[in-house]
N, C-alpha and C. Protein backbone atom coordinates (compact mmCIF):
# COMPACT_ATOMS: atom_id res chain seq x y z
N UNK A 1 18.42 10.09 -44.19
CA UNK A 1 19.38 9.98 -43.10
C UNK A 1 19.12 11.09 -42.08
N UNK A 2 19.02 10.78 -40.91
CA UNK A 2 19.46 11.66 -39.66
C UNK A 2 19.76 12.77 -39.43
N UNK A 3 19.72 13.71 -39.54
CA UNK A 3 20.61 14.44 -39.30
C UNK A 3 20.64 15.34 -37.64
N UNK A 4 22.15 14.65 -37.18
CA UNK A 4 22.14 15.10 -35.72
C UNK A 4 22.58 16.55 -34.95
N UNK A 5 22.24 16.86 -34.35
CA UNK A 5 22.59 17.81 -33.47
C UNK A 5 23.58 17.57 -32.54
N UNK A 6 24.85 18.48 -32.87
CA UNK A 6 26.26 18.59 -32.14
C UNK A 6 26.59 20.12 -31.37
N UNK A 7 26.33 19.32 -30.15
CA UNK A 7 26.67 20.81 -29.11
C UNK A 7 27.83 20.57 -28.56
N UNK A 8 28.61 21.49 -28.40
CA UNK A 8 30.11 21.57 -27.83
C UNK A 8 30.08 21.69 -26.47
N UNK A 9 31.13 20.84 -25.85
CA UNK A 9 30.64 20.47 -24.46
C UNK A 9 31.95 20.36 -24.10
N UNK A 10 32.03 20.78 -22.80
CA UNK A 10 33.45 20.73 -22.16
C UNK A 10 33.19 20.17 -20.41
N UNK A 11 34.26 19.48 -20.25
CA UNK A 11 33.95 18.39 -18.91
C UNK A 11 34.49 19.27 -17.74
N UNK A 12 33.72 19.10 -16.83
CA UNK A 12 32.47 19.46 -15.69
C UNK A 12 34.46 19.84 -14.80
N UNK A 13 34.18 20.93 -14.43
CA UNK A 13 35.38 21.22 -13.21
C UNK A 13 34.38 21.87 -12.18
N UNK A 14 34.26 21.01 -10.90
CA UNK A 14 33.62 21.64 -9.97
C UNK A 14 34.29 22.24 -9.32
N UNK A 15 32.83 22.86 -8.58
CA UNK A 15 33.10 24.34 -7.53
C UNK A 15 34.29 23.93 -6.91
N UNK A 16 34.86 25.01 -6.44
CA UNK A 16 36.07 25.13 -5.11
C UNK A 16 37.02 24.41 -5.30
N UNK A 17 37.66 23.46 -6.31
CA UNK A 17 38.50 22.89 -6.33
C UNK A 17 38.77 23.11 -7.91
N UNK A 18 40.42 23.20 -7.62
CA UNK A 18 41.57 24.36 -8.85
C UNK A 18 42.39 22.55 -8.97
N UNK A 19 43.08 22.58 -10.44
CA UNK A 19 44.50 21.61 -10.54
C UNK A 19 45.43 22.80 -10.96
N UNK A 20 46.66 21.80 -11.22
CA UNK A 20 47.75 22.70 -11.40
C UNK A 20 48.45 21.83 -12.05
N UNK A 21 49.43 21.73 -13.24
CA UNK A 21 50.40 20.78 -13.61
C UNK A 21 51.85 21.78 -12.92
N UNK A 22 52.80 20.68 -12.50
CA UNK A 22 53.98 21.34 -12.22
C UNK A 22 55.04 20.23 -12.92
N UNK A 23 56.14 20.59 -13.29
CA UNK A 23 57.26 19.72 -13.80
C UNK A 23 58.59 19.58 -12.71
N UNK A 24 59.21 18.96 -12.20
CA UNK A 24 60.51 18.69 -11.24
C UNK A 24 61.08 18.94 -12.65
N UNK A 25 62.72 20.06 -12.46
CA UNK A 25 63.28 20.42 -13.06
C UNK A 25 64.32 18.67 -13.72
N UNK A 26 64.46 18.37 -14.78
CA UNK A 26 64.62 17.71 -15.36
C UNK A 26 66.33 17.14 -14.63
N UNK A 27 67.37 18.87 -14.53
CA UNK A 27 68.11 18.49 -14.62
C UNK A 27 68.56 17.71 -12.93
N UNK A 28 67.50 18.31 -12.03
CA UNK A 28 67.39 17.39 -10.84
C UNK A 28 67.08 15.45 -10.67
N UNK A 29 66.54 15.37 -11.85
CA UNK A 29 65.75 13.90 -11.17
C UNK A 29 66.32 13.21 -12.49
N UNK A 30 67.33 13.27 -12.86
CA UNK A 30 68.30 12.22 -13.48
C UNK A 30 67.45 12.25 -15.08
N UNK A 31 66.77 13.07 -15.43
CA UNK A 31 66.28 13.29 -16.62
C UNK A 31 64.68 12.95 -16.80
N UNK A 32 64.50 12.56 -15.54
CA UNK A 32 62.90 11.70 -15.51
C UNK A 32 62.37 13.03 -15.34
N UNK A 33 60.80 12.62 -16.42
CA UNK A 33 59.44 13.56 -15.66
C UNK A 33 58.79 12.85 -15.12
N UNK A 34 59.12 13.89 -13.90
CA UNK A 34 58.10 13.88 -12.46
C UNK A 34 57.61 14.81 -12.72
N UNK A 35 55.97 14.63 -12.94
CA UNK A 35 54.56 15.17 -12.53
C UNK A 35 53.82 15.29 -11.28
N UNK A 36 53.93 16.68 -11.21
CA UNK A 36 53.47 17.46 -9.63
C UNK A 36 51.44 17.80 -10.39
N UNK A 37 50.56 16.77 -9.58
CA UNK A 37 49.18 17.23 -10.10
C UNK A 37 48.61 17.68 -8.66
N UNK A 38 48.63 19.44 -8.57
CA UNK A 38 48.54 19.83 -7.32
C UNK A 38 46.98 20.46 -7.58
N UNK A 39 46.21 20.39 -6.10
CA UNK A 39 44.97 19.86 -6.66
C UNK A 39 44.62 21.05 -5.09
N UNK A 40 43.90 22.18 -4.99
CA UNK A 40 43.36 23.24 -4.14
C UNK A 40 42.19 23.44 -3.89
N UNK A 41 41.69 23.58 -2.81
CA UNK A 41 40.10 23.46 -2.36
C UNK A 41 39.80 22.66 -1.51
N UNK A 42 37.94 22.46 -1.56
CA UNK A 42 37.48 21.71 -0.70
C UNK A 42 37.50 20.40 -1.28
N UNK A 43 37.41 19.15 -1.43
CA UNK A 43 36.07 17.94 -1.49
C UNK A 43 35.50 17.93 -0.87
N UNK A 44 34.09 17.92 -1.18
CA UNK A 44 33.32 17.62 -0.31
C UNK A 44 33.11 15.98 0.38
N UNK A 45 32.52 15.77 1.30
CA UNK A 45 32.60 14.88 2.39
C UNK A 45 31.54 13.70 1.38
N UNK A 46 31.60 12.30 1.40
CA UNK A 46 31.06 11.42 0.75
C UNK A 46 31.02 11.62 -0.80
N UNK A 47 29.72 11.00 -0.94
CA UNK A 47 29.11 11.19 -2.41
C UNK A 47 29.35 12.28 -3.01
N UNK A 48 29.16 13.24 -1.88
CA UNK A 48 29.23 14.69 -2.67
C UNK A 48 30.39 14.95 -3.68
N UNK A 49 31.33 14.36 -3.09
CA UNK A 49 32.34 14.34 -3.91
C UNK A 49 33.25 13.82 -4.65
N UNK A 50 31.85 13.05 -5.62
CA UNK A 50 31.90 11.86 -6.78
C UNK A 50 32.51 12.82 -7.80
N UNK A 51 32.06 13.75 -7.95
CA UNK A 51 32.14 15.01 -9.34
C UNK A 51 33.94 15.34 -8.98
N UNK A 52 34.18 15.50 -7.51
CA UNK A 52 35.55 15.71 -7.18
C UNK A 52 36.82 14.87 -7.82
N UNK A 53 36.41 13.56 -7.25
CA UNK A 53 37.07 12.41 -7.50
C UNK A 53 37.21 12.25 -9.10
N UNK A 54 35.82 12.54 -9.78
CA UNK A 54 36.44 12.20 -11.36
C UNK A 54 37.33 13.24 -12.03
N UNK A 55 37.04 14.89 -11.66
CA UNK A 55 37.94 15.50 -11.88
C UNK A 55 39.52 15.72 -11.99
N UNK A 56 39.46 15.14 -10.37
CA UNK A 56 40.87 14.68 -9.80
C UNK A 56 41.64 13.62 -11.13
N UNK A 57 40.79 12.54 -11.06
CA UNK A 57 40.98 11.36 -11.92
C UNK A 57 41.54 11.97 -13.22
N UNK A 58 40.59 12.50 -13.99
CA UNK A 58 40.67 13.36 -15.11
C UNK A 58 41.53 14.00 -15.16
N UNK A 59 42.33 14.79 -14.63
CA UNK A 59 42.93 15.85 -14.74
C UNK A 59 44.31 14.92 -14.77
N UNK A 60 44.58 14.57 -13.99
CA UNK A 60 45.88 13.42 -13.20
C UNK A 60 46.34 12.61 -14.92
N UNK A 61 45.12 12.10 -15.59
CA UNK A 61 45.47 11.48 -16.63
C UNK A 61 45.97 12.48 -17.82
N UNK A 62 45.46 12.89 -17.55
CA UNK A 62 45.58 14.15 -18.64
C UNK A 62 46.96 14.71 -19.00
N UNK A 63 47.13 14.94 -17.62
CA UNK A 63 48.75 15.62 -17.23
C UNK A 63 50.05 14.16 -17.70
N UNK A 64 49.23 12.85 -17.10
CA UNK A 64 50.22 11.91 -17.64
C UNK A 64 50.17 12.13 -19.15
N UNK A 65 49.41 11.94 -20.03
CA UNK A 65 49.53 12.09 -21.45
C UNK A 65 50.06 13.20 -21.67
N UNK A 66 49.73 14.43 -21.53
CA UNK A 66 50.48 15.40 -22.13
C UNK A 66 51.60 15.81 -21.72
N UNK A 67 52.14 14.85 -20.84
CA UNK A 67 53.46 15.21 -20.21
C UNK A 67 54.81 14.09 -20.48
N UNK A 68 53.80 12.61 -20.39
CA UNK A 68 54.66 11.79 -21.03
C UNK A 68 55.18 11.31 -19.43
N UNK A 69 54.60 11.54 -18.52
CA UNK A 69 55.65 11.12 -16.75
C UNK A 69 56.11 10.27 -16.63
N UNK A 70 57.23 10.07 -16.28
CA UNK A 70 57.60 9.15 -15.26
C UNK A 70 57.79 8.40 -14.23
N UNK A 71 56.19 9.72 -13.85
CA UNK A 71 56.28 9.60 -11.91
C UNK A 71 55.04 10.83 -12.06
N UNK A 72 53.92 10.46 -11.23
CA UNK A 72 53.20 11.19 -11.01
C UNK A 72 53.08 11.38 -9.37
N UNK A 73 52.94 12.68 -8.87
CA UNK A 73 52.78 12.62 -7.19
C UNK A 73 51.85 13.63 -7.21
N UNK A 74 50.93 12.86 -6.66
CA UNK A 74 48.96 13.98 -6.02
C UNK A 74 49.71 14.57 -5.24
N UNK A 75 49.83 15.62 -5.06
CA UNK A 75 49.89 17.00 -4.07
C UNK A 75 48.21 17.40 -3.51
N UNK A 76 48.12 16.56 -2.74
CA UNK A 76 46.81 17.43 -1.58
C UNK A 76 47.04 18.02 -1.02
N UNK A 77 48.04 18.93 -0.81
CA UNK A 77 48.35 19.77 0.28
C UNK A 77 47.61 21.06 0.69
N UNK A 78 47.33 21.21 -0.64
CA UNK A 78 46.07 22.60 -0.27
C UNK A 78 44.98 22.38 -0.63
N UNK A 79 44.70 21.09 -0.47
CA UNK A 79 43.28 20.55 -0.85
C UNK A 79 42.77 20.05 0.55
N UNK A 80 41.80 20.67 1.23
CA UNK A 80 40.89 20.25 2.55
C UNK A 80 40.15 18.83 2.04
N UNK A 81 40.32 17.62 3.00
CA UNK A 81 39.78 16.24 2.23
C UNK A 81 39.47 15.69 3.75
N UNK A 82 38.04 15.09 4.12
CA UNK A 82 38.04 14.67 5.63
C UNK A 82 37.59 13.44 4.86
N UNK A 83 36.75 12.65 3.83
CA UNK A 83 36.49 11.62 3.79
C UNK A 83 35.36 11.41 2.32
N UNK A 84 35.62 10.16 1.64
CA UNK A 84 35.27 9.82 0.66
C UNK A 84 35.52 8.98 -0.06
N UNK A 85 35.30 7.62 -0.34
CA UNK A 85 36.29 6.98 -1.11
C UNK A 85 36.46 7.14 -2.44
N UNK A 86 35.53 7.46 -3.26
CA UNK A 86 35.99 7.97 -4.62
C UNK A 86 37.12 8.42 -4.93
N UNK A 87 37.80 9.16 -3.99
CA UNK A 87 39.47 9.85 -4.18
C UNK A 87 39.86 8.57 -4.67
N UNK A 88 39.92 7.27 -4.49
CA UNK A 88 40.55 5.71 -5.08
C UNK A 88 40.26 5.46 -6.29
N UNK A 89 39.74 6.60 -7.23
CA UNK A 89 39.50 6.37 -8.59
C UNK A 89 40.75 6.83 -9.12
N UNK A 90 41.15 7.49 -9.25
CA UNK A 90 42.49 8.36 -9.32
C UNK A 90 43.55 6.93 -9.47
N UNK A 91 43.62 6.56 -8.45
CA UNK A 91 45.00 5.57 -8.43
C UNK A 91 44.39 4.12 -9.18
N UNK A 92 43.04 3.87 -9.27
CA UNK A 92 42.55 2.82 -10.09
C UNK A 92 42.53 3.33 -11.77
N UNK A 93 42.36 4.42 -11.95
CA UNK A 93 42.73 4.93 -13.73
C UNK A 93 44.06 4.99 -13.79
N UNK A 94 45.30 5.60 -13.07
CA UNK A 94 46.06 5.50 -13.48
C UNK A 94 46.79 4.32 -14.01
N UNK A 95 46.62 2.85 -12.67
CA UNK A 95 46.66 1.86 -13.01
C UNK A 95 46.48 1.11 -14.19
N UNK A 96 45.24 1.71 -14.98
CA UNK A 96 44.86 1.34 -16.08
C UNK A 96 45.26 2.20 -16.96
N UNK A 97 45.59 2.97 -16.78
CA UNK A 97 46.10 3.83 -18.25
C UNK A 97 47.68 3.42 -18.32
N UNK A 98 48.42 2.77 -17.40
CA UNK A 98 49.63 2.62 -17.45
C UNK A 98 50.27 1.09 -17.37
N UNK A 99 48.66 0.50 -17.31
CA UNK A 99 49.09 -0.69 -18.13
C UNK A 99 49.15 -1.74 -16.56
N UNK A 100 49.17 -1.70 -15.18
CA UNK A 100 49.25 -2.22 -14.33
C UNK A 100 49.34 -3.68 -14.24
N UNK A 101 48.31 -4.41 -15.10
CA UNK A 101 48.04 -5.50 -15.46
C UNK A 101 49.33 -6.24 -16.32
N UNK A 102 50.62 -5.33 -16.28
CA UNK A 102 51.18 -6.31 -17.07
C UNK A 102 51.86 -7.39 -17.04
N UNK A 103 53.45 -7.30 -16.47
CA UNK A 103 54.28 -8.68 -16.41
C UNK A 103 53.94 -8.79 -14.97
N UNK A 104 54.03 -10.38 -14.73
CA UNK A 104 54.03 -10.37 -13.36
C UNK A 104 55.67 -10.02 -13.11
N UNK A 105 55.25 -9.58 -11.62
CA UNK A 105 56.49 -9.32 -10.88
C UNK A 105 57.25 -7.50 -11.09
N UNK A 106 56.47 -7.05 -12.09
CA UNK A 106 56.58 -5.22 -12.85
C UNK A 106 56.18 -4.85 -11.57
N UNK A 107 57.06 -4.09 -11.30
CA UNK A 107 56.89 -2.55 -10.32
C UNK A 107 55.55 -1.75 -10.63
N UNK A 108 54.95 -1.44 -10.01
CA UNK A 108 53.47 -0.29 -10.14
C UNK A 108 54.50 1.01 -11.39
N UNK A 109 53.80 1.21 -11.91
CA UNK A 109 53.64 2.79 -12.02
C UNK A 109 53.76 4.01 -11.04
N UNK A 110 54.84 4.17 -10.62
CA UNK A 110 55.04 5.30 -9.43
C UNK A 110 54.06 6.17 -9.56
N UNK A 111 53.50 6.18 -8.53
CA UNK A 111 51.99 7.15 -7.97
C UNK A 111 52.70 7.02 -6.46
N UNK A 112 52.69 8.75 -6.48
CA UNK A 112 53.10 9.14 -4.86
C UNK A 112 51.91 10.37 -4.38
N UNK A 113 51.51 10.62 -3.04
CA UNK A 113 50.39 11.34 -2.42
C UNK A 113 51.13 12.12 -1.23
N UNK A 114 50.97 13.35 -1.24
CA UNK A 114 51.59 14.39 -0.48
C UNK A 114 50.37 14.81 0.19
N UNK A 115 50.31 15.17 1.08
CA UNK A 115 49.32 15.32 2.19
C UNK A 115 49.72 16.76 3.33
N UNK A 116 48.82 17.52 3.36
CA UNK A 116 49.35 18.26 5.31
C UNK A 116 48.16 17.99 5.86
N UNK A 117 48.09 18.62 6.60
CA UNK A 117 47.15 18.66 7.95
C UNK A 117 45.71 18.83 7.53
N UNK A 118 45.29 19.64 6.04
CA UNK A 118 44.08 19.38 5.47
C UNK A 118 43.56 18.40 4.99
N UNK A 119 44.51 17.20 4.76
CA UNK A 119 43.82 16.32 4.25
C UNK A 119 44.88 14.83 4.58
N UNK A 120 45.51 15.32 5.96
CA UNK A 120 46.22 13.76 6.06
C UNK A 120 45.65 12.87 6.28
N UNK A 121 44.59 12.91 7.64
CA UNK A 121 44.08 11.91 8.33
C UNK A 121 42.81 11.33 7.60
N UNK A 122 42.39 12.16 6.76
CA UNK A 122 41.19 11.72 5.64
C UNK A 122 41.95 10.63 4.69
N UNK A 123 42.75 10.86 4.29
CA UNK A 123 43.38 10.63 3.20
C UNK A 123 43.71 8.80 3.70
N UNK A 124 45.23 9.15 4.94
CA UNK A 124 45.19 7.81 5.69
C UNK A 124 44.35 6.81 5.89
N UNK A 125 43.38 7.47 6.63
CA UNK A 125 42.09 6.68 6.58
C UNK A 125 41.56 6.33 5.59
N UNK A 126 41.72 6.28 4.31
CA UNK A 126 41.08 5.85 2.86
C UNK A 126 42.16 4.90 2.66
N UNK A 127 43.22 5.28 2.33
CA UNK A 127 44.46 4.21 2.02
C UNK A 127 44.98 3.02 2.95
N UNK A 128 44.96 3.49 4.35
CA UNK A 128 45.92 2.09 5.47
C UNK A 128 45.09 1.51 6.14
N UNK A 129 44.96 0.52 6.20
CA UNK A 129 44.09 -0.70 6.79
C UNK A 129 44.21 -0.13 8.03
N UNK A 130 43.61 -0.51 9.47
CA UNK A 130 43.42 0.20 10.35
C UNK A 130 44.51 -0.88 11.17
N UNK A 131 45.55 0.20 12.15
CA UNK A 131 46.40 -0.40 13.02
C UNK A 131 47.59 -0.82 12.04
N UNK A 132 47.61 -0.24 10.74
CA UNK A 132 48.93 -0.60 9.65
C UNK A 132 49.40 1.09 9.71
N UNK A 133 50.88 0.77 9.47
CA UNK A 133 51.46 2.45 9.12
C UNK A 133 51.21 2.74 8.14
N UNK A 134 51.57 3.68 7.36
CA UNK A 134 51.31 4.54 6.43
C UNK A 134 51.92 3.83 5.21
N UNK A 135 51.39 4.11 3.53
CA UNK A 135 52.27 3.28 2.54
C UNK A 135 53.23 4.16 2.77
N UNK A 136 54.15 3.27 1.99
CA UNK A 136 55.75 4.22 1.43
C UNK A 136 55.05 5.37 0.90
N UNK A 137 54.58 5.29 -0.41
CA UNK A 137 53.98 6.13 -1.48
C UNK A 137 53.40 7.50 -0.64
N UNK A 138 53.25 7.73 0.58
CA UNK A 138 52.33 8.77 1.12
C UNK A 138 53.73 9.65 1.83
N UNK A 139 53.48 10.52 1.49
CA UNK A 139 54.74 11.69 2.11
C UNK A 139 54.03 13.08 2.64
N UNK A 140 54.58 13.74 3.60
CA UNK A 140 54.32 14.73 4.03
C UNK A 140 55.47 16.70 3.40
N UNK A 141 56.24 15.79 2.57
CA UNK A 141 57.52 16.90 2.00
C UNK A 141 57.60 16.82 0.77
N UNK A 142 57.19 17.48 -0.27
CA UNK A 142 56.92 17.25 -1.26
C UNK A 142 58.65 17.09 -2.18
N UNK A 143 59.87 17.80 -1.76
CA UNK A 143 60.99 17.74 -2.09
C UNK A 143 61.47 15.85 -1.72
N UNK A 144 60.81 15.42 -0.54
CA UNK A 144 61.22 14.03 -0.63
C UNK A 144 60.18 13.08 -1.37
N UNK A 145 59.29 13.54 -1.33
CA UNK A 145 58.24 12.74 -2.69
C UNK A 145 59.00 12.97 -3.92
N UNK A 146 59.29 13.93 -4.38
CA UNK A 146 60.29 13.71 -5.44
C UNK A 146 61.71 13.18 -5.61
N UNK A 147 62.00 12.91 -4.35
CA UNK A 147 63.30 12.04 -4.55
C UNK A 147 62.78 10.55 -4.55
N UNK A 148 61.81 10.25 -3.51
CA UNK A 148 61.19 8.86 -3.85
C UNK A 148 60.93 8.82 -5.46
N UNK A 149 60.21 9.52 -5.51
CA UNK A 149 59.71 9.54 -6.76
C UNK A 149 60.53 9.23 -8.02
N UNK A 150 61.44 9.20 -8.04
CA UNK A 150 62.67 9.60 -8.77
C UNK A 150 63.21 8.00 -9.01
N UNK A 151 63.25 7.95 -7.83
CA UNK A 151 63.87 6.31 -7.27
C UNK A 151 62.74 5.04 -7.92
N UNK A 152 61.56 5.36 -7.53
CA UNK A 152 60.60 4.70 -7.93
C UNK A 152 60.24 4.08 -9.48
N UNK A 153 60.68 5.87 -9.91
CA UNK A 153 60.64 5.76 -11.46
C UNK A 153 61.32 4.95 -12.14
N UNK A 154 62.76 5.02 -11.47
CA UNK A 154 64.03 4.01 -12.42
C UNK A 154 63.82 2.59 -12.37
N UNK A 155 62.82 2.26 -11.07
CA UNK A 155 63.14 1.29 -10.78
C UNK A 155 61.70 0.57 -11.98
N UNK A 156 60.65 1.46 -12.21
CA UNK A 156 59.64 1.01 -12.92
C UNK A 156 60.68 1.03 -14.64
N UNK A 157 61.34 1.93 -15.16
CA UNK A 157 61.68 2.48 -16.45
C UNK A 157 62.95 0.90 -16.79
N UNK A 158 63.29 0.84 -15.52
CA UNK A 158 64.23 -0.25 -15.84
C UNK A 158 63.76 -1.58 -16.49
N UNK A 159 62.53 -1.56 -15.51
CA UNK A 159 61.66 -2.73 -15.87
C UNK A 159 60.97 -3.02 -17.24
N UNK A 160 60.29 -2.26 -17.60
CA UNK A 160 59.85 -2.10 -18.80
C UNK A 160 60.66 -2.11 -20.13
């Protein structure tokens, strides 16, 4: 028999870009966890920032499992983002880790995106068809992303 070689390996966090898990105080949002996955740095522009996007992805899931959420909201706010579509992996895993595919007529999985001036118009431009406003889901105040958020949640928790 074989015998294999096992090296310990830990997944890839690229340059210039930090996560953060944050929790909305429980006794604010009617008992729901809301998951703050606040995400600092550059992406880089295209391809370059394939390694970005899975991180992002990665991390985002991560925080749902070990947190158990009820509501997850990307905080880009101190993350510089001009363009890439890979950032759309993120909201396509969560989808799938939370089951998206299920009853017809089920509410999404609340996924909300906080944005400033580093990464609005990148961001927009990835998500809204051109000459459409902005989704609901995209906020500029992270205190009203969590009240959406909140709202969103009951309305998914009810469902299920």
């Amino acid at each position: 028999m074989t015998r294999f070689t096992l090296t310990e390996a830990t997944p890839l966090v690229p340059e210039g870009l930090r996560c953060r898990f944050l929790l909305a105080d429980p006794a604010q949002t009617d008992r729901m966890t809301v998951l703050v996955v606040s995400f600092e740095g550059e992406y880089p522009e295209g391809s370059l920032g394939n390694g970005h996007a899975s991180y992002i992805a990665t991390s985002t899931l991560t925080g749902l499992k070990a947190f158990d959420a009820d509501c997850v909201i990307l905080d880009f706010r101190a993350m510089t983002y001009r363009w890439g579509n890979s950032l759309l992996q993120v909201f396509h895993d969560v989808a799938q880790f939370r089951g998206e595919e299920g009853e017809p007529g089920a509410p999404p999985f609340p996924v909300l995106a906080v944005t400033s001036k580093r990464s609005r118009a990148g961001f927009l431009s990835l998500v809204t068809p051109t000459g459409r406003p902005a989704p609901d889901w995209h906020l500029e105040d992270i205190d009203e992303a969590i009240a959406h958020g909140v709202r969103r949640a009951r309305e998914w928790l009810d469902f299920i």
